[in-house]
Protein backbone atom coordinates (compact mmCIF):
# COMPACT_ATOMS: atom_id res chain seq x y z
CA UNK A 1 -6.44 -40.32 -24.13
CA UNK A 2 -6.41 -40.62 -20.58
CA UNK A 3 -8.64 -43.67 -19.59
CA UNK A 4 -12.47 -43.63 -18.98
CA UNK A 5 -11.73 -45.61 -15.29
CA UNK A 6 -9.28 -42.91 -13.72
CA UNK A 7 -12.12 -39.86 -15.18
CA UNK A 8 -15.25 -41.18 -13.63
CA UNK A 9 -13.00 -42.16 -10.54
CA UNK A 10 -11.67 -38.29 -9.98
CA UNK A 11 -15.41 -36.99 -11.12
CA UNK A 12 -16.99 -39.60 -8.22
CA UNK A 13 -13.93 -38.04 -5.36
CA UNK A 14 -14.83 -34.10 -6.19
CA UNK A 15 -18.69 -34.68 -6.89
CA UNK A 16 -20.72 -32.70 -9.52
CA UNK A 17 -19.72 -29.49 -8.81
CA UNK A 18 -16.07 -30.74 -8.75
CA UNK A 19 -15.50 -32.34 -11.90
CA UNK A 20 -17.20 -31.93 -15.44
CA UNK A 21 -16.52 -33.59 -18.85
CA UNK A 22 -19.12 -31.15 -20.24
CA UNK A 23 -17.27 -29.54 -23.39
CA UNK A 24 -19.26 -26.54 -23.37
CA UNK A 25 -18.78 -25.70 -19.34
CA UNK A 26 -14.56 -26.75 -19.72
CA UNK A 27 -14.66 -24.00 -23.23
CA UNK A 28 -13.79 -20.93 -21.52
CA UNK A 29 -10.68 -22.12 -19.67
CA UNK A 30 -9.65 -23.20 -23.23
CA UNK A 31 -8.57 -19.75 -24.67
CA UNK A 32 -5.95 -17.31 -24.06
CA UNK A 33 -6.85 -13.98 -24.07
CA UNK A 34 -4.65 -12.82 -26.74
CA UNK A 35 -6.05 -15.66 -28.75
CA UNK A 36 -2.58 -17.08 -29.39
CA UNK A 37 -3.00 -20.34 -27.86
CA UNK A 38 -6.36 -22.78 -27.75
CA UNK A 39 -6.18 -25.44 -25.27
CA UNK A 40 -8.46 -29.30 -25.10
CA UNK A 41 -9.02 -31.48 -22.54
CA UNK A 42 -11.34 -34.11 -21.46
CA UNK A 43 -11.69 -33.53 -17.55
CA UNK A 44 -12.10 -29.86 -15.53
CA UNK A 45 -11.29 -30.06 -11.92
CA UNK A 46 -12.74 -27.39 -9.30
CA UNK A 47 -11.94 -28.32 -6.20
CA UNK A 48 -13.26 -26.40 -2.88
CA UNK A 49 -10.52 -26.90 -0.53
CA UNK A 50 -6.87 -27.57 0.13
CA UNK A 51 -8.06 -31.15 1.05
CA UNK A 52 -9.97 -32.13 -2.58
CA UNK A 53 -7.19 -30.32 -3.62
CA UNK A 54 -4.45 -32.66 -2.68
CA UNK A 55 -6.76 -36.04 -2.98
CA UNK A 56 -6.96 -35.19 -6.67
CA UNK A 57 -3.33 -34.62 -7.03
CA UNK A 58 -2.34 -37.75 -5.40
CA UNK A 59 -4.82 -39.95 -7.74
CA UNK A 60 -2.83 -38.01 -10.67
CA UNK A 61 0.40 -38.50 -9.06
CA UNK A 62 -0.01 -42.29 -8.30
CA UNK A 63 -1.94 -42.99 -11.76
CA UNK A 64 1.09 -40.24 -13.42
CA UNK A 65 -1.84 -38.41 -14.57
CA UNK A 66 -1.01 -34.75 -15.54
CA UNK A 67 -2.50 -31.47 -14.53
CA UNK A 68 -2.34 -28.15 -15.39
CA UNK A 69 -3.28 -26.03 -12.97
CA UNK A 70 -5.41 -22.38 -14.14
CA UNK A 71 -6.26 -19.17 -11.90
CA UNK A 72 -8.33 -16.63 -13.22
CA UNK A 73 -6.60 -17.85 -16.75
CA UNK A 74 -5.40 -14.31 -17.28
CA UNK A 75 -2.06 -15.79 -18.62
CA UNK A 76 -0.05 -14.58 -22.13
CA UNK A 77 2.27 -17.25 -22.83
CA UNK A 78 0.18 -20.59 -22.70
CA UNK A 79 1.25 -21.53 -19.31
CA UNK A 80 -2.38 -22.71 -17.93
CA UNK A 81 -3.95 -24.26 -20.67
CA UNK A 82 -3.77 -28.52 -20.92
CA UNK A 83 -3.45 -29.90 -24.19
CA UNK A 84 -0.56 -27.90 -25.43
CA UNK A 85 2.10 -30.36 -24.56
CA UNK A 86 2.22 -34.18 -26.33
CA UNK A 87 0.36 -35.56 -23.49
CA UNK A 88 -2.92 -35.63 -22.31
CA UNK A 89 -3.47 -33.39 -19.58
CA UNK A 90 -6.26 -32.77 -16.80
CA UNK A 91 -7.29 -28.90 -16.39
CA UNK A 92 -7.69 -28.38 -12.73
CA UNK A 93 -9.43 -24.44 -11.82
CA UNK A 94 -8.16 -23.18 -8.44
CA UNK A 95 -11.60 -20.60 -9.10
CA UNK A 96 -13.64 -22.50 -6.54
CA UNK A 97 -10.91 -21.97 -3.86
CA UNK A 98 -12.37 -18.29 -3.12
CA UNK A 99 -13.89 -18.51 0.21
CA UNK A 100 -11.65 -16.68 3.05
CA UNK A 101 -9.71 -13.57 2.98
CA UNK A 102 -8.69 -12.73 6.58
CA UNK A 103 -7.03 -9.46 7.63
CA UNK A 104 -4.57 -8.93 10.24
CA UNK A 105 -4.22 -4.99 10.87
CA UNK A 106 -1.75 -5.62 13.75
CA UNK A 107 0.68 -7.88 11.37
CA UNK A 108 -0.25 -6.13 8.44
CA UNK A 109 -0.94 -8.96 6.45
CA UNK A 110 -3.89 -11.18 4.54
CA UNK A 111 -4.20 -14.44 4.16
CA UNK A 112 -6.32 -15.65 1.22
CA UNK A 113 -7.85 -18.66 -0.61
CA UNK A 114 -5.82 -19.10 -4.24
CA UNK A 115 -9.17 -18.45 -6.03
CA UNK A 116 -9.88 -15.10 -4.53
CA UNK A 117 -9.51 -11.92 -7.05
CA UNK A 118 -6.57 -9.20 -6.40
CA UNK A 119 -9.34 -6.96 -6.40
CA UNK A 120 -11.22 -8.91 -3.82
CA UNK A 121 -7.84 -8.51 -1.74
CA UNK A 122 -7.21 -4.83 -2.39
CA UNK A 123 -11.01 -4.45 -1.25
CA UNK A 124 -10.71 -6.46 1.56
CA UNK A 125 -7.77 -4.39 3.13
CA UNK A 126 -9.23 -1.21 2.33
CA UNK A 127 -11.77 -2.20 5.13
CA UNK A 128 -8.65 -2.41 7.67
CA UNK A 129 -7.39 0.76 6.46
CA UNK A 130 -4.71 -0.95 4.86
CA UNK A 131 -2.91 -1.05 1.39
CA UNK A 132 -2.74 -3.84 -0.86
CA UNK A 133 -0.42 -2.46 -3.50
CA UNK A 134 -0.54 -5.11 -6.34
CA UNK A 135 -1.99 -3.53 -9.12
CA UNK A 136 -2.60 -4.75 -12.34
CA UNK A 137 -4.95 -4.08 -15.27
CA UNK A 138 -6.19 -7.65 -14.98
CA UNK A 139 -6.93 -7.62 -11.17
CA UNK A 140 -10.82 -8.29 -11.31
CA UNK A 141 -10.53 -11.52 -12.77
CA UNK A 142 -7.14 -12.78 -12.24
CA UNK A 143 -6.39 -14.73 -8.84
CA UNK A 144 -4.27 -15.12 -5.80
CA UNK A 145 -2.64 -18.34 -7.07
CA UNK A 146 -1.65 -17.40 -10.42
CA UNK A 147 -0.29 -13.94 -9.61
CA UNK A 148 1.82 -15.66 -6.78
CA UNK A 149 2.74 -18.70 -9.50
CA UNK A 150 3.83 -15.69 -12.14
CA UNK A 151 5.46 -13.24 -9.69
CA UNK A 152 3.35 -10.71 -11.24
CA UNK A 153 4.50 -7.12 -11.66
CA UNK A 154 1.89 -4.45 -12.49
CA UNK A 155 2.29 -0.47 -12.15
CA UNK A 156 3.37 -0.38 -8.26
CA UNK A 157 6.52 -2.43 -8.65
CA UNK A 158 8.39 1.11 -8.34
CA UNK A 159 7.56 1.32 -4.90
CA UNK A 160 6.30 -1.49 -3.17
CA UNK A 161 8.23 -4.68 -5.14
CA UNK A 162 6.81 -7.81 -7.19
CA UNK A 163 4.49 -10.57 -5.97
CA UNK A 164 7.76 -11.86 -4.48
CA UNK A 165 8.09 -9.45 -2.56
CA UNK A 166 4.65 -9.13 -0.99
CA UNK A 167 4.53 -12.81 -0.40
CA UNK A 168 5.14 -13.68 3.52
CA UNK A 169 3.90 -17.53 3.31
CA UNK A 170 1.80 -19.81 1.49
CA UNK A 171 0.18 -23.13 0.99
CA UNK A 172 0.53 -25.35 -1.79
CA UNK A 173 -0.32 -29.09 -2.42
CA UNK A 174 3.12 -30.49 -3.91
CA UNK A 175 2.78 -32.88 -7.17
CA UNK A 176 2.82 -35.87 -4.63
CA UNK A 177 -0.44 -34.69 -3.52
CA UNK A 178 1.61 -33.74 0.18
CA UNK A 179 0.30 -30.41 1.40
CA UNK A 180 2.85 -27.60 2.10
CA UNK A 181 2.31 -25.74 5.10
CA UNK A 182 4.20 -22.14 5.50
CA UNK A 183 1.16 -19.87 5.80
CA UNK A 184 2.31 -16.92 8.18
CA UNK A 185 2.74 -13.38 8.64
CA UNK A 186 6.55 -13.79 10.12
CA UNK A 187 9.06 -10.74 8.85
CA UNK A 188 11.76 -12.90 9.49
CA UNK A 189 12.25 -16.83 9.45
CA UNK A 190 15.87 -17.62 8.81
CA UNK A 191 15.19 -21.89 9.26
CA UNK A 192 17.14 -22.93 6.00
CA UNK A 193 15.96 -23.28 2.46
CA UNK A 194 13.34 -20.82 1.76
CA UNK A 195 11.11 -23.22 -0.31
CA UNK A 196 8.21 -20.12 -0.85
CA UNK A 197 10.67 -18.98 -3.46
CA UNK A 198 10.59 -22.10 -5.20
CA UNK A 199 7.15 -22.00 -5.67
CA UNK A 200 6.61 -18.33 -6.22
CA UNK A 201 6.69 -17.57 -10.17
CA UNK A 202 7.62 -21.77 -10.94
CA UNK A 203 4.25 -21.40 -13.08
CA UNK A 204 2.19 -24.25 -11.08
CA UNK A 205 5.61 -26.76 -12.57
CA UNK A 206 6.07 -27.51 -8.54
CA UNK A 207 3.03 -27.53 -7.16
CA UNK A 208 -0.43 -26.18 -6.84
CA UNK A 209 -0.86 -22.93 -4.47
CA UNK A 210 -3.91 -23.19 -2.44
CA UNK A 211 -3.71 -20.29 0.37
CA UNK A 212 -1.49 -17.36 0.19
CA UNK A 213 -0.69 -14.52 3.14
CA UNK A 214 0.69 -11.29 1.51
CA UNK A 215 2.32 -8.04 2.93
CA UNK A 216 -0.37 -5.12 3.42
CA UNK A 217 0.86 -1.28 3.73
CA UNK A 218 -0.86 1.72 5.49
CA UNK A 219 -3.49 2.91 3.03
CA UNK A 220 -2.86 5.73 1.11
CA UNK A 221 -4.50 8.85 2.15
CA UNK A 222 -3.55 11.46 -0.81
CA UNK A 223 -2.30 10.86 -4.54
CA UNK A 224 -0.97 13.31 -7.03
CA UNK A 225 -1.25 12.28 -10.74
CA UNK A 226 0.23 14.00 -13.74
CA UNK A 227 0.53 13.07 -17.48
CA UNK A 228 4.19 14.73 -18.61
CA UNK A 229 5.58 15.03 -21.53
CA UNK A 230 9.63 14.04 -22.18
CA UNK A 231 11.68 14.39 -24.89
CA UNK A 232 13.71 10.89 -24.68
CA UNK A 233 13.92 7.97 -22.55
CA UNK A 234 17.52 9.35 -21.50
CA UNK A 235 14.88 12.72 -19.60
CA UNK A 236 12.39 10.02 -18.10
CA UNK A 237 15.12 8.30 -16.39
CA UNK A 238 16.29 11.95 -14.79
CA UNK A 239 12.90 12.78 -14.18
CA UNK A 240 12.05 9.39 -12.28
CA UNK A 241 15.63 10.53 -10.34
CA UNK A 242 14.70 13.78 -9.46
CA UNK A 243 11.44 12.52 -8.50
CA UNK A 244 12.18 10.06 -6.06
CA UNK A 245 14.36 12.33 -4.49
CA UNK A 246 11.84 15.51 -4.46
CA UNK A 247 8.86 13.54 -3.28
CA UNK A 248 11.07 11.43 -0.09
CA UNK A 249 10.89 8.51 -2.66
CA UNK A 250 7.00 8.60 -2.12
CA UNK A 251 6.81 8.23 -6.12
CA UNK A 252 4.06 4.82 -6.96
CA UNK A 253 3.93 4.71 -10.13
CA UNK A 254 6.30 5.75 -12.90
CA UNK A 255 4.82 4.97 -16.64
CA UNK A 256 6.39 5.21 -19.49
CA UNK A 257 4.94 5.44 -22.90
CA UNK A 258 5.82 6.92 -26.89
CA UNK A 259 3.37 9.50 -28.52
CA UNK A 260 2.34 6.28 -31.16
CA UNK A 261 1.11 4.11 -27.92
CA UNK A 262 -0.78 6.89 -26.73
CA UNK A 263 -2.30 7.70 -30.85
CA UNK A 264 -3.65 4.13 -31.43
CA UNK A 265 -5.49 4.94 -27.88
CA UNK A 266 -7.08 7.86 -29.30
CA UNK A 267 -8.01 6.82 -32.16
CA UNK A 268 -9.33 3.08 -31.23
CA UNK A 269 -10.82 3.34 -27.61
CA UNK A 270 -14.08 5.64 -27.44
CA UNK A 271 -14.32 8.76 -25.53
CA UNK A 272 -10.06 9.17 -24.94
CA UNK A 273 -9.13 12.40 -24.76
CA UNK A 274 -5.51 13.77 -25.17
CA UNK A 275 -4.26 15.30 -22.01
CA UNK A 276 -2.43 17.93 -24.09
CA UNK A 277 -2.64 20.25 -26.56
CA UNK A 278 0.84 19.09 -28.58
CA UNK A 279 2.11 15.90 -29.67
CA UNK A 280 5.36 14.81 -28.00
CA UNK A 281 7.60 11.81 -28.05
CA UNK A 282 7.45 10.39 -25.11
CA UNK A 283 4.94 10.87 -21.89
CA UNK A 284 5.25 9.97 -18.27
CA UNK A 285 2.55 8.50 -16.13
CA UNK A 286 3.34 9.85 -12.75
CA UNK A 287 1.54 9.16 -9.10
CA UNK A 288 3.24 10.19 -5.79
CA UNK A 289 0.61 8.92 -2.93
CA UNK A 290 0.88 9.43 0.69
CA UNK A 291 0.16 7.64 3.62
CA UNK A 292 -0.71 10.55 5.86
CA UNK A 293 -2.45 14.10 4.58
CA UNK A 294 0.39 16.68 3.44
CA UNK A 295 -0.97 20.19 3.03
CA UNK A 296 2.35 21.29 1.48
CA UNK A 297 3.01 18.48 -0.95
CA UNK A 298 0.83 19.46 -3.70
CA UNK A 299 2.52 22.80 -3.81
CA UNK A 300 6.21 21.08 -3.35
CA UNK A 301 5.18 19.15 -6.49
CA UNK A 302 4.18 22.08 -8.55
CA UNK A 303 7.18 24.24 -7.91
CA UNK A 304 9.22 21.23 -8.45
CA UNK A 305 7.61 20.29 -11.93
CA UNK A 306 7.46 24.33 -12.79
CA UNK A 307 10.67 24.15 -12.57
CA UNK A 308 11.59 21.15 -14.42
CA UNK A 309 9.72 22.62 -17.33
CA UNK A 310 11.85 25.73 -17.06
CA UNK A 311 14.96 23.47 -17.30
CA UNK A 312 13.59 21.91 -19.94
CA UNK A 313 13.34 18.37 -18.42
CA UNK A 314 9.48 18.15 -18.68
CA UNK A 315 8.35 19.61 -22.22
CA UNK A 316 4.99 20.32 -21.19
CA UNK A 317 2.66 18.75 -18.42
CA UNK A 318 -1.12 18.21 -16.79
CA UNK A 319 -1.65 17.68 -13.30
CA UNK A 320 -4.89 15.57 -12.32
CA UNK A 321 -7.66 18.43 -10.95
CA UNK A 322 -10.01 15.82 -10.00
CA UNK A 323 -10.25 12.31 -9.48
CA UNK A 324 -12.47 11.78 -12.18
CA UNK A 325 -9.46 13.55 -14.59
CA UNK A 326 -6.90 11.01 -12.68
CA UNK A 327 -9.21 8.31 -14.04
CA UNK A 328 -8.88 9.57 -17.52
CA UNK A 329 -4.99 9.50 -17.62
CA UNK A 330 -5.00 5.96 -15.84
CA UNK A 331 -7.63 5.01 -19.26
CA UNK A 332 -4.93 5.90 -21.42
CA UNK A 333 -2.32 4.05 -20.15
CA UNK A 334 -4.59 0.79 -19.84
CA UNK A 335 -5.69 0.94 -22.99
CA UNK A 336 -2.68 0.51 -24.59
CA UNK A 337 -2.69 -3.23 -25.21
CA UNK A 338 -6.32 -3.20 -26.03
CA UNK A 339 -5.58 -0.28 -28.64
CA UNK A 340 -3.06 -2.29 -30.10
CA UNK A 341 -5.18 -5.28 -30.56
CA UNK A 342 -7.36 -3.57 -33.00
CA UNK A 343 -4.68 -1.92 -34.95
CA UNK A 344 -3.20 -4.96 -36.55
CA UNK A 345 -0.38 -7.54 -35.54
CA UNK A 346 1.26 -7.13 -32.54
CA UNK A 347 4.68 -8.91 -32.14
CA UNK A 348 5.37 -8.35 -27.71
CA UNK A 349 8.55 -9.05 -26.05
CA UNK A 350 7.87 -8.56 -21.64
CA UNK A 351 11.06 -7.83 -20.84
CA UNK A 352 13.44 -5.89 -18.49
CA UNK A 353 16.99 -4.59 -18.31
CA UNK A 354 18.34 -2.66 -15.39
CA UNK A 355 17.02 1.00 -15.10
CA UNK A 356 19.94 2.69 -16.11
CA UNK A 357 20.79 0.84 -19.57
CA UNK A 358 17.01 1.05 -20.98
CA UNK A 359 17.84 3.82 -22.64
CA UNK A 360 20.47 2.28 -24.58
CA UNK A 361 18.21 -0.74 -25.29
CA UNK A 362 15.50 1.36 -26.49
CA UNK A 363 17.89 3.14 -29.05
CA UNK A 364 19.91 -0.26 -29.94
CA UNK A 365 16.75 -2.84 -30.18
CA UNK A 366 14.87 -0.43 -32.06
CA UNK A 367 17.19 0.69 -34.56
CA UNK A 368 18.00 -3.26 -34.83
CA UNK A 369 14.31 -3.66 -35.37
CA UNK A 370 13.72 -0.84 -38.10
CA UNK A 371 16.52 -2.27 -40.07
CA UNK A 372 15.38 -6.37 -39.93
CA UNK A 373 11.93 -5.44 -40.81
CA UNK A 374 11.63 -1.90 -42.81
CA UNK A 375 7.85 -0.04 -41.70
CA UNK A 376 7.52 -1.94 -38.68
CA UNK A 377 6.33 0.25 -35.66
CA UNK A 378 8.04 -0.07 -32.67
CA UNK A 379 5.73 0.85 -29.84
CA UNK A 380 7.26 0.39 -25.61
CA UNK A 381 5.79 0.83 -23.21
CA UNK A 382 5.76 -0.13 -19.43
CA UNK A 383 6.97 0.18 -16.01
CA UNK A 384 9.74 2.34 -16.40
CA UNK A 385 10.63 2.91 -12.78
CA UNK A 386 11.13 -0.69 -12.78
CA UNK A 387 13.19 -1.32 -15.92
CA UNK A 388 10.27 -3.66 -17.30
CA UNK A 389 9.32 -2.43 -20.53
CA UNK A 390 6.83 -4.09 -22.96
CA UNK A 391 9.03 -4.02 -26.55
CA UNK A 392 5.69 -4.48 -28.82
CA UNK A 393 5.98 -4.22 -32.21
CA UNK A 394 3.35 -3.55 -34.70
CA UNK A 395 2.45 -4.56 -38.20
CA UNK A 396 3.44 -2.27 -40.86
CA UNK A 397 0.59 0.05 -41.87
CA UNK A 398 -1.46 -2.19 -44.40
CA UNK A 399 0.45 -5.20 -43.85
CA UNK A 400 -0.94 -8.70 -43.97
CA UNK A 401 -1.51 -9.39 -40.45
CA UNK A 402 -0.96 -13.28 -40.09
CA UNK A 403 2.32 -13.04 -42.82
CA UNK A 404 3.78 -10.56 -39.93
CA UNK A 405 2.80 -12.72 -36.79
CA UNK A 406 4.68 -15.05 -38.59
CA UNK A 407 7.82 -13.40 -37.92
CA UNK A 408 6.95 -13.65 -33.90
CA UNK A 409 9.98 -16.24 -33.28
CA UNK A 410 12.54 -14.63 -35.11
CA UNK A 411 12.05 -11.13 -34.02
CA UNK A 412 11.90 -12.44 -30.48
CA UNK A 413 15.34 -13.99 -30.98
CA UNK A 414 16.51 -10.61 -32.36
CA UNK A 415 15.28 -8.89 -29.07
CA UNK A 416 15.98 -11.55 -26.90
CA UNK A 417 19.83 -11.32 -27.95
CA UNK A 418 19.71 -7.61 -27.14
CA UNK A 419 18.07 -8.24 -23.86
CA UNK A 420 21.08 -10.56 -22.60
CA UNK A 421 23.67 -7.76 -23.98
CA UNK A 422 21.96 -5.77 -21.52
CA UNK A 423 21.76 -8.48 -18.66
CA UNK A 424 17.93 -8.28 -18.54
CA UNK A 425 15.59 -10.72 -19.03
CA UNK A 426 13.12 -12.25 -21.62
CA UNK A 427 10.52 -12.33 -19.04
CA UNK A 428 9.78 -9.47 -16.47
CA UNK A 429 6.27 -10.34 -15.36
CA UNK A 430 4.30 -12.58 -17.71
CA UNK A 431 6.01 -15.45 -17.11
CA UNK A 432 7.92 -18.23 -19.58
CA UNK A 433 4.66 -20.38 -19.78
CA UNK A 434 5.32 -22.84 -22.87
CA UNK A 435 5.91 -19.61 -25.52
CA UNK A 436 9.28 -18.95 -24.28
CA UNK A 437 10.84 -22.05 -23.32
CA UNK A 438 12.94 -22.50 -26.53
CA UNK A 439 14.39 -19.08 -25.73
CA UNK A 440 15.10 -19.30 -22.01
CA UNK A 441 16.72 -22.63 -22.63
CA UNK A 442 18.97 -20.62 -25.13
CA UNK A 443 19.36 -17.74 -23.51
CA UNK A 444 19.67 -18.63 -19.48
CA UNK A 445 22.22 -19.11 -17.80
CA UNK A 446 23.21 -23.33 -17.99
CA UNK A 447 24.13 -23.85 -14.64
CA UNK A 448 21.18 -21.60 -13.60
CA UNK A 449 19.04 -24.03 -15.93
CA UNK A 450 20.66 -27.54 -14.74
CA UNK A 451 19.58 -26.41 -11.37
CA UNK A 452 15.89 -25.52 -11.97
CA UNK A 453 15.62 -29.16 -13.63
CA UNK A 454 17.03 -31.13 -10.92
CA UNK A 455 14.43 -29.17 -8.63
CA UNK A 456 11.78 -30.18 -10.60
CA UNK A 457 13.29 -33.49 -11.04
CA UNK A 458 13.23 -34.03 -6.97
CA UNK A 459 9.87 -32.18 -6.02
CA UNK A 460 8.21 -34.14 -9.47
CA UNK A 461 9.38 -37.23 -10.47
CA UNK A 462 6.53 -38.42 -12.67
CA UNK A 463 6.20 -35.03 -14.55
CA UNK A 464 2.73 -34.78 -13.96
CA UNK A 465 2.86 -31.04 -13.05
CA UNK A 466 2.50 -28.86 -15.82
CA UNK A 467 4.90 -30.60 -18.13
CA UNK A 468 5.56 -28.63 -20.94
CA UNK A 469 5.98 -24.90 -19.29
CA UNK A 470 9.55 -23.98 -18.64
CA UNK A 471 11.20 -26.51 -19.69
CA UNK A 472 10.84 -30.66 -21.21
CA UNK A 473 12.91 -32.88 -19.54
């Protein structure tokens, strides 16, 4: 239990609105979404600044207090909830750090408070005529500092990079309660370590990210959407070749998903439609956008696809008519994870292997799959033109649902294996959060591992930051 003195001495330095021990106000930061992991703590933090920020780390840092720090607690692998780990842990919500987004047009760049919304970003750059291209089915509720402390992916990864990549600077108060000051919209800054990285995707285990100034784009002015039909991963990966080259590598997004994935849609998410006629085995999300009005792409794009179809590349095909029919292929695709969720057990591996072998990994980890556990479903899906895929596996039909979730470590380990055959990795964009640690400890590189601990080691001594995620040491 952490002591009644050092509680009522962080809820007197952040106030009221700061600080609660109120059970039922702390509750919802408690759960997961996937219900997989329920957190408990005594003490929710919400600080309003950088400066509470850092005075509240320092108490925890001096008194080796430890925190957990929480976004828009849109996580999957029980990286932001306290309580998890054998110590007693303080929750502290960045939500209450939401106050400034500022837009440079000339720089192309934003700067924003860790508490703000992607779609509060995205929104705010539309205003500048300006692109912010992370995109991600979560983006109304999850937040600047956990997308930056995840490296989150989404659909645009194809085109525009990771979180990484659209990260030009940030702030962060570092577990000695010292704030970090690199917030800037510089291209290039070639002064030594680049100590961003370290905190970008490092799950909150280095620090807490307060401010963040990201990479904007010209806005798109046109977008083409089409719902294809292939007959094999082996014809997607063509497809996605022959696309970037037809469209001046203008393609966006590039999704990737089997007829099964697209049936548990159908049948569990009201008013779905099929956007054609016959069943396939595989379909392609595509969208090639734009940044300036071309009269003569839309027609470049059906002769193209026309004649893909004659070739037999494409099996069959719909091309968006309207925005509102865009919309309705975009549904489909997002639903897939909810449509899963209320067909049974879902066993999900996030993972990635380089473009060109996911093929082969498809073919080897699902055969590998079928023949460890006989009626199992296996149901990818994912960023395709990125090489992330999202290896979920369902229940048998009829199955006991818990008695199959309880195969969830050893099927991981079966996948997991595959995945390093490959020279991919167990996590593409959701992060290692405390689910995976047992399996990147056995299946990173040692050296690469050795390294990561001495960091954490040197930035936090005491442990106080997220212990528990990554890693125990």
């Amino acid at each position: 239990m952490i002591e009644h003195c050092h509680i009522e001495a962080l809820c007197t330095m952040l106030g009221p609105k700061g600080a609660t021990t109120d059970q039922a106000e702390i509750a919802p930061h408690l759960e997961e979404w996937r219900s997989k992991y329920f957190g408990q703590t005594q003490l929710l933090l919400k600080p309003k600044n950088t400066a509470e920020t850092a005075e509240a780390v320092k108490y925890c840092h001096d008194h080796h207090i430890a925190i957990v720090p929480q976004g828009g607690n849109t996580g999957l692998v029980g990286g932001s909830l306290p309580g998890l780990a054998e110590r007693d842990e303080i929750l502290l919500s960045t939500k209450r750090l939401n106050k400034n987004i500022s837009v440079n047009e000339t720089d192309y760049s934003v700067t924003a408070d860790a508490g703000c919304t992607i779609t509060a970003i995205q929104e705010a750059a539309a205003e500048y005529d300006r692109l912010f291209p992370l995109a991600l089915a979560s983006e109304g509720s999850c937040t600047v500092g956990g997308v930056v402390s995840t490296n989150a992916g989404g659909v645009h990864v194809v085109r525009y990079g990771t979180t990484r990549a659209l990260t030009l600077g940030l702030e962060a108060v570092l577990p000695n309660g010292d704030i970090y000051h690199s917030l800037s919209s510089l291209k290039k800054d070639n002064t030594g370590y680049a100590l961003d990285q370290l905190l970008i995707g490092a799950e909150g285990s280095l620090g807490i990210i307060t401010k963040v100034t990201f990479r904007l784009f010209p806005a798109e002015k046109q977008k083409h959407t089409f719902w294809l039909a292939v007959k094999s991963p082996e014809a997607a990966l063509e497809l996605l070749a022959q696309a970037r080259t037809q469209t001046g590598d203008r393609v966006s997004v590039f999704e990737f998903m089997p007829h099964l994935g697209l049936e548990f849609v159908l049948k569990h998410i009201p008013a779905t439609t099929a956007p054609l006629s016959n069943i396939y085995p595989w379909y392609i999300l595509l969208e090639v956008a734009t940044t300036t009005d071309d009269p003569h792409l839309q027609h470049h794009l059906d002769e193209w696809i026309s004649k893909a179809m004659d070739n037999g590349l494409i099996l069959d095909g719909a091309a968006a008519q309207s925005g509102a029919q865009a919309v309705s292929f975009w549904r489909l695709r997002e639903s897939m994870s909810e449509a899963q969720k209320h067909e049974g057990g879902s066993i999900k591996h996030d993972i990635s292997v380089p473009v060109s072998k996911l093929p082969a990994f498809l073919e080897e980890a699902c055969a590998t799959i079928n023949a460890a556990y006989p009626g199992c479903r296996p149901t990818p899906f994912g960023h395709l033109g990125d090489g992330n895929i999202h290896f979920n596996i369902m229940q048998p039909t009829g199955a006991d649902k818990e008695v199959f979730l309880a195969k969830w470590e050893a099927m991981n380990m079966l996948v997991h294996d595959i995945i390093v055959k490959y020279q991919g990795s167990i996590s593409a964009e959701h992060g290692i959060g405390r689910m995976k640690k047992a399996e990147l400890t056995r299946t990173k590189d040692p050296v690469s591992l050795q390294t990561m601990k001495a960091i954490k080691r040197a930035l936090d001594p005491n442990n106080i930051m997220n212990p528990g995620v990554l890693f125990d040491y």
